[in-house]
N, C-alpha and C. Protein backbone atom coordinates (compact mmCIF):
# COMPACT_ATOMS: atom_id res chain seq x y z
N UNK A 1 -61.91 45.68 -58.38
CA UNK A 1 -62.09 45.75 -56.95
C UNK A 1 -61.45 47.05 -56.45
N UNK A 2 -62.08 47.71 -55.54
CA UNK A 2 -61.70 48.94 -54.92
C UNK A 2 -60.65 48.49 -53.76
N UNK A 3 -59.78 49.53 -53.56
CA UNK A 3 -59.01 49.21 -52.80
C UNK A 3 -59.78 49.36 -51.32
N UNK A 4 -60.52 49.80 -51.07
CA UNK A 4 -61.22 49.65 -49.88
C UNK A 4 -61.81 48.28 -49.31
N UNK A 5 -62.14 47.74 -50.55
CA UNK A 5 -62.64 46.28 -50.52
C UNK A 5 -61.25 45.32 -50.25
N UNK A 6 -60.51 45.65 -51.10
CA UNK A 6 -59.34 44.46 -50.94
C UNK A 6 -58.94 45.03 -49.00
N UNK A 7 -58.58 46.26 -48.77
CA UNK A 7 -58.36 46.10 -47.66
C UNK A 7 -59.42 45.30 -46.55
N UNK A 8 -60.11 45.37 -46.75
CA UNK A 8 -61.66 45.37 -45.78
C UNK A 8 -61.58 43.60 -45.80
N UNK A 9 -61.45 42.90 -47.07
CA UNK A 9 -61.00 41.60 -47.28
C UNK A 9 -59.62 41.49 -46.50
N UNK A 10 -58.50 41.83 -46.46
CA UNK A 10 -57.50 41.60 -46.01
C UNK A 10 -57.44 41.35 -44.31
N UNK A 11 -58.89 42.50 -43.71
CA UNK A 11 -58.45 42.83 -42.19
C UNK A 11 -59.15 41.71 -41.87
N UNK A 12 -59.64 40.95 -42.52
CA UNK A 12 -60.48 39.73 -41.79
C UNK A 12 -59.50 38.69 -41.54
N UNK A 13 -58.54 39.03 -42.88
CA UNK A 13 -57.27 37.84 -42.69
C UNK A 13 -56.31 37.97 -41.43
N UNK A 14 -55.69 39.27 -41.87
CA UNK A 14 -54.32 39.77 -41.06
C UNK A 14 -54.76 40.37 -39.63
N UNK A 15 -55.76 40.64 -39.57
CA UNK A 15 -56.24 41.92 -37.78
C UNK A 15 -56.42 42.99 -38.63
N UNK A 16 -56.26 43.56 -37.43
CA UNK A 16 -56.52 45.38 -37.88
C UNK A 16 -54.56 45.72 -38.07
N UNK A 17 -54.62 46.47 -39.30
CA UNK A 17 -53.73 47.36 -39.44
C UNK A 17 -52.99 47.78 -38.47
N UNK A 18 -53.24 48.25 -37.59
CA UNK A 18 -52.30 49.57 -36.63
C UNK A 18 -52.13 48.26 -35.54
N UNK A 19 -52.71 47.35 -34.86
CA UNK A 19 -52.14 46.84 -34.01
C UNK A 19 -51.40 45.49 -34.26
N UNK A 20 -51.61 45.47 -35.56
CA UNK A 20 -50.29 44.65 -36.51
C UNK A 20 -49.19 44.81 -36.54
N UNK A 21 -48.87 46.52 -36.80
CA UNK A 21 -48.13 46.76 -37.28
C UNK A 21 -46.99 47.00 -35.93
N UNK A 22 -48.24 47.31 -34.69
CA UNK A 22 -47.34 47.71 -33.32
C UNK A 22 -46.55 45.97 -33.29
N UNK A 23 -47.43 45.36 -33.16
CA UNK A 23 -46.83 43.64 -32.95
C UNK A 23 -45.55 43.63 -33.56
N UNK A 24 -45.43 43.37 -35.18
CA UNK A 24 -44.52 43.56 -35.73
C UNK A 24 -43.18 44.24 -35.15
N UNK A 25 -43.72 46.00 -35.31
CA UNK A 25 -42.45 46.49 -35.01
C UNK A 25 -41.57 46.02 -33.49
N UNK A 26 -42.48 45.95 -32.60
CA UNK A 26 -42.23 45.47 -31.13
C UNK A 26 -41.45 43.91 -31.66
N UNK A 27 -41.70 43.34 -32.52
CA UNK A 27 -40.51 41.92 -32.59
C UNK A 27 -39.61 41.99 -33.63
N UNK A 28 -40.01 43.31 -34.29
CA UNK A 28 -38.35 43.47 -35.11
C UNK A 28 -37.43 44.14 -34.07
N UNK A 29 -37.90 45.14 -33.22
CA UNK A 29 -37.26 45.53 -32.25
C UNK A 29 -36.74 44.51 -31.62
N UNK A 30 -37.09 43.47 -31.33
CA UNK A 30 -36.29 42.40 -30.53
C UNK A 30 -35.25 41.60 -31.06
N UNK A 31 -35.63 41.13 -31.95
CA UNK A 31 -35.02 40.95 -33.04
C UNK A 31 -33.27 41.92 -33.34
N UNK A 32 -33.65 42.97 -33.47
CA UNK A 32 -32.58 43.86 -34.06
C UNK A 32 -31.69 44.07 -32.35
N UNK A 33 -32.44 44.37 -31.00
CA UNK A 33 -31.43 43.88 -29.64
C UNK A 33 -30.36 42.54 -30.22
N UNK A 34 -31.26 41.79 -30.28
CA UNK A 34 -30.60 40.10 -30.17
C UNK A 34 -29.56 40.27 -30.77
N UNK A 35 -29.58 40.65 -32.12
CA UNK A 35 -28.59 41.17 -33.17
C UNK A 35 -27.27 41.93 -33.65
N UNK A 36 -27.68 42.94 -32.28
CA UNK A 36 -26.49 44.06 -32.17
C UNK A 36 -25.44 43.39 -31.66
N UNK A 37 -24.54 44.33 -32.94
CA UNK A 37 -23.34 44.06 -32.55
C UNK A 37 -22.71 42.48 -33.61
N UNK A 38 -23.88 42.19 -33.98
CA UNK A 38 -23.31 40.66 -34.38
C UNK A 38 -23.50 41.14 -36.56
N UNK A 39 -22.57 40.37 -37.18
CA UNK A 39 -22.33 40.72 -38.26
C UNK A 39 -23.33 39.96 -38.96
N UNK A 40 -24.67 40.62 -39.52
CA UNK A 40 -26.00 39.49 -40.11
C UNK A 40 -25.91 40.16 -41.68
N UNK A 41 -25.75 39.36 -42.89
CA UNK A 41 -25.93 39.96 -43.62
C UNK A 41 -27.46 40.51 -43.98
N UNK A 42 -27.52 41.38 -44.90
CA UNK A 42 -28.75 41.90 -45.24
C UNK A 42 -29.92 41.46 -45.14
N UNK A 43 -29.70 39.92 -46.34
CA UNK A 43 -30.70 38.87 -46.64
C UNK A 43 -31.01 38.04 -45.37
N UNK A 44 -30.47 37.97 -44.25
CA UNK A 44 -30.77 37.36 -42.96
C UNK A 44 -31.88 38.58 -42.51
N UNK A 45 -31.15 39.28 -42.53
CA UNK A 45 -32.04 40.42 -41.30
C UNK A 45 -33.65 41.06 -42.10
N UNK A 46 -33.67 40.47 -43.50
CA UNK A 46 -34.79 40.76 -44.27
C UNK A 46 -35.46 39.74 -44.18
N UNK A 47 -34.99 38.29 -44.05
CA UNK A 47 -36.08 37.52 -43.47
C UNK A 47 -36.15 37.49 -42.40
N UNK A 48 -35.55 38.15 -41.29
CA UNK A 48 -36.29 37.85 -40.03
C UNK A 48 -37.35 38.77 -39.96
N UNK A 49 -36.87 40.09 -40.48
CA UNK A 49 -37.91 41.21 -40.28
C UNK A 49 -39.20 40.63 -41.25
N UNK A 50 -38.98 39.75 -42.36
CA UNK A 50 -40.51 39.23 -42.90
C UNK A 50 -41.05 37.87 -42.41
N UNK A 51 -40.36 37.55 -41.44
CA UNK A 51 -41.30 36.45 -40.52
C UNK A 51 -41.75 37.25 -39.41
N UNK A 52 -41.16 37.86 -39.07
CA UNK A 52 -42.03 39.11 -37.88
C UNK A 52 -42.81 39.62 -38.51
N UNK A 53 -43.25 39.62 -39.72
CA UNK A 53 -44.59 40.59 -40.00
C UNK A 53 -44.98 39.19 -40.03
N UNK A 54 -45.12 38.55 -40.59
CA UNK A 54 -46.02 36.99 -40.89
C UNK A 54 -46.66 36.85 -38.98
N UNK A 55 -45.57 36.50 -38.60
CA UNK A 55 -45.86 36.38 -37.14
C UNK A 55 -46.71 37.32 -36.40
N UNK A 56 -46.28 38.35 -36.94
CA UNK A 56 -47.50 39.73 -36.51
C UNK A 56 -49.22 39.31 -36.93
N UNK A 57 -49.05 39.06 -38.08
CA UNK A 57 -50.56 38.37 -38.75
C UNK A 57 -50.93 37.06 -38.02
N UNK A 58 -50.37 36.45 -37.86
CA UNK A 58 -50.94 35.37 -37.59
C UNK A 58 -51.38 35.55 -35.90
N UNK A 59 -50.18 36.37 -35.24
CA UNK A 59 -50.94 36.50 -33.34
C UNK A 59 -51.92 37.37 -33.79
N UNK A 60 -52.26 38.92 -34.51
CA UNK A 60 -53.33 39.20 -35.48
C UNK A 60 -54.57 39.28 -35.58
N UNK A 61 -54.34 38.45 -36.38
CA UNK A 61 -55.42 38.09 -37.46
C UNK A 61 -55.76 36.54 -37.39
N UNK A 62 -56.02 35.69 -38.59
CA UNK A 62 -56.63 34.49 -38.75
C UNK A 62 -55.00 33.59 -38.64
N UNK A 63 -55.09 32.96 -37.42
CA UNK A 63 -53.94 31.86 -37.10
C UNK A 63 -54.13 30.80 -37.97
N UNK A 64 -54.90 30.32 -38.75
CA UNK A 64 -55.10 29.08 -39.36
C UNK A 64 -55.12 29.56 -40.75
N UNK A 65 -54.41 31.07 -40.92
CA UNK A 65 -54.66 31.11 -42.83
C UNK A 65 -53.47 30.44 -43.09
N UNK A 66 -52.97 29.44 -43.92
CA UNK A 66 -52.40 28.21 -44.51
C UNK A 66 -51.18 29.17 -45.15
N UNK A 67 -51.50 30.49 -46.00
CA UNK A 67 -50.33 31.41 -46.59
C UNK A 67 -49.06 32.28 -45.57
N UNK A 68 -49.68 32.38 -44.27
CA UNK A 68 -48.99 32.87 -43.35
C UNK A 68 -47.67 31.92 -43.09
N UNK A 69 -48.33 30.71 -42.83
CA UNK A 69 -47.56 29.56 -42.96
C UNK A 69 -46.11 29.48 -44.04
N UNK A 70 -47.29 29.32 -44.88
CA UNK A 70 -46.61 28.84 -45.97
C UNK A 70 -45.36 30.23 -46.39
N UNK A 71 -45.32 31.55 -46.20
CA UNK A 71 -44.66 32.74 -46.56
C UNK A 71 -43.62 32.33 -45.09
N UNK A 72 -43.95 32.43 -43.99
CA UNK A 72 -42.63 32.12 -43.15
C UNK A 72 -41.61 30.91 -43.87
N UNK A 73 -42.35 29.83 -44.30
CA UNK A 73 -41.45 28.65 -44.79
C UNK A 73 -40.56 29.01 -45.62
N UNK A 74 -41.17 29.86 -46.73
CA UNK A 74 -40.76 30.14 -47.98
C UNK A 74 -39.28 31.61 -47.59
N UNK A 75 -39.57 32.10 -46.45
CA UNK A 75 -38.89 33.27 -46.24
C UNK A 75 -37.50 32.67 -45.82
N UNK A 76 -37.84 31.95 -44.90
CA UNK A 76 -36.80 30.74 -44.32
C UNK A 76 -35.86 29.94 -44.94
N UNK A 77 -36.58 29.70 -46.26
CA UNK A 77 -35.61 28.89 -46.97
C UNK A 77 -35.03 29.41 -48.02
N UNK A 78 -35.43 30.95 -48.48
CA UNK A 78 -34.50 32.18 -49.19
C UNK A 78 -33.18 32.05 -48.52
N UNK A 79 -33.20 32.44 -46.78
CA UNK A 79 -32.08 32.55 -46.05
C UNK A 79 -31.07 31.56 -45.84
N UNK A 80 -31.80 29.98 -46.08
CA UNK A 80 -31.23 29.29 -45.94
C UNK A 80 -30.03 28.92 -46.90
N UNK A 81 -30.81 28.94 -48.40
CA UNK A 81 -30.07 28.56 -49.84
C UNK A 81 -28.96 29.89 -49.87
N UNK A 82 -29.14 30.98 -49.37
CA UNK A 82 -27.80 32.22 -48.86
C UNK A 82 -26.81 31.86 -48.13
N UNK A 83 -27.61 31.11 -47.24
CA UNK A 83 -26.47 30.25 -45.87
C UNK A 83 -25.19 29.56 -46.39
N UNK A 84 -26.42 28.78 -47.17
CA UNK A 84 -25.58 27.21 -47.55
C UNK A 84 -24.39 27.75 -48.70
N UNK A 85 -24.91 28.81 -49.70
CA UNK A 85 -23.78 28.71 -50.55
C UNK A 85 -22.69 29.24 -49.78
N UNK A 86 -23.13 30.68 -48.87
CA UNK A 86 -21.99 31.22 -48.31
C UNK A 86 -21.02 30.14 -47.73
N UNK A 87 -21.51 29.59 -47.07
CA UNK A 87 -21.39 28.13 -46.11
C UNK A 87 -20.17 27.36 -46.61
């Protein structure tokens, strides 16, 4: 498969590229306000910034693809099992 194809497959999933990516950055930006100043380790602030892209896809692109879902859950509970041991 050409990469033109996998993309061309992808934009049906996620939206278009460029106004994804504005979504995104516009809620990591919010995200990173909320934040300042407060001590988040790494692995926190890497899943929030990868549920803001998920979240970017899904306002997006196709709200009902099941993996969007399923990758926020999965991002969520990286941060969590970090939590708990720190914890």
């Amino acid at each position: 498969m050409t990469v033109d194809k996998t993309l061309k497959q992808r934009k049906a999933v996620h939206g278009d590229f460029k106004t994804g990516a504005e979504i995104s950055q516009a809620l990591k930006q919010t995200m990173d306000q909320a934040l300042e100043g407060k001590e988040v380790p790494a692995y926190i602030r890497e899943s929030i910034d990868a549920i803001c892209g998920k979240l970017a896809r899904i306002a997006n692109g196709n709200s009902f693809e099941p993996d969007h879902w399923h990758d926020i859950q999965g991002y969520a509970r990286l941060a969590e099992k970090e939590v708990i041991k720190e914890g």
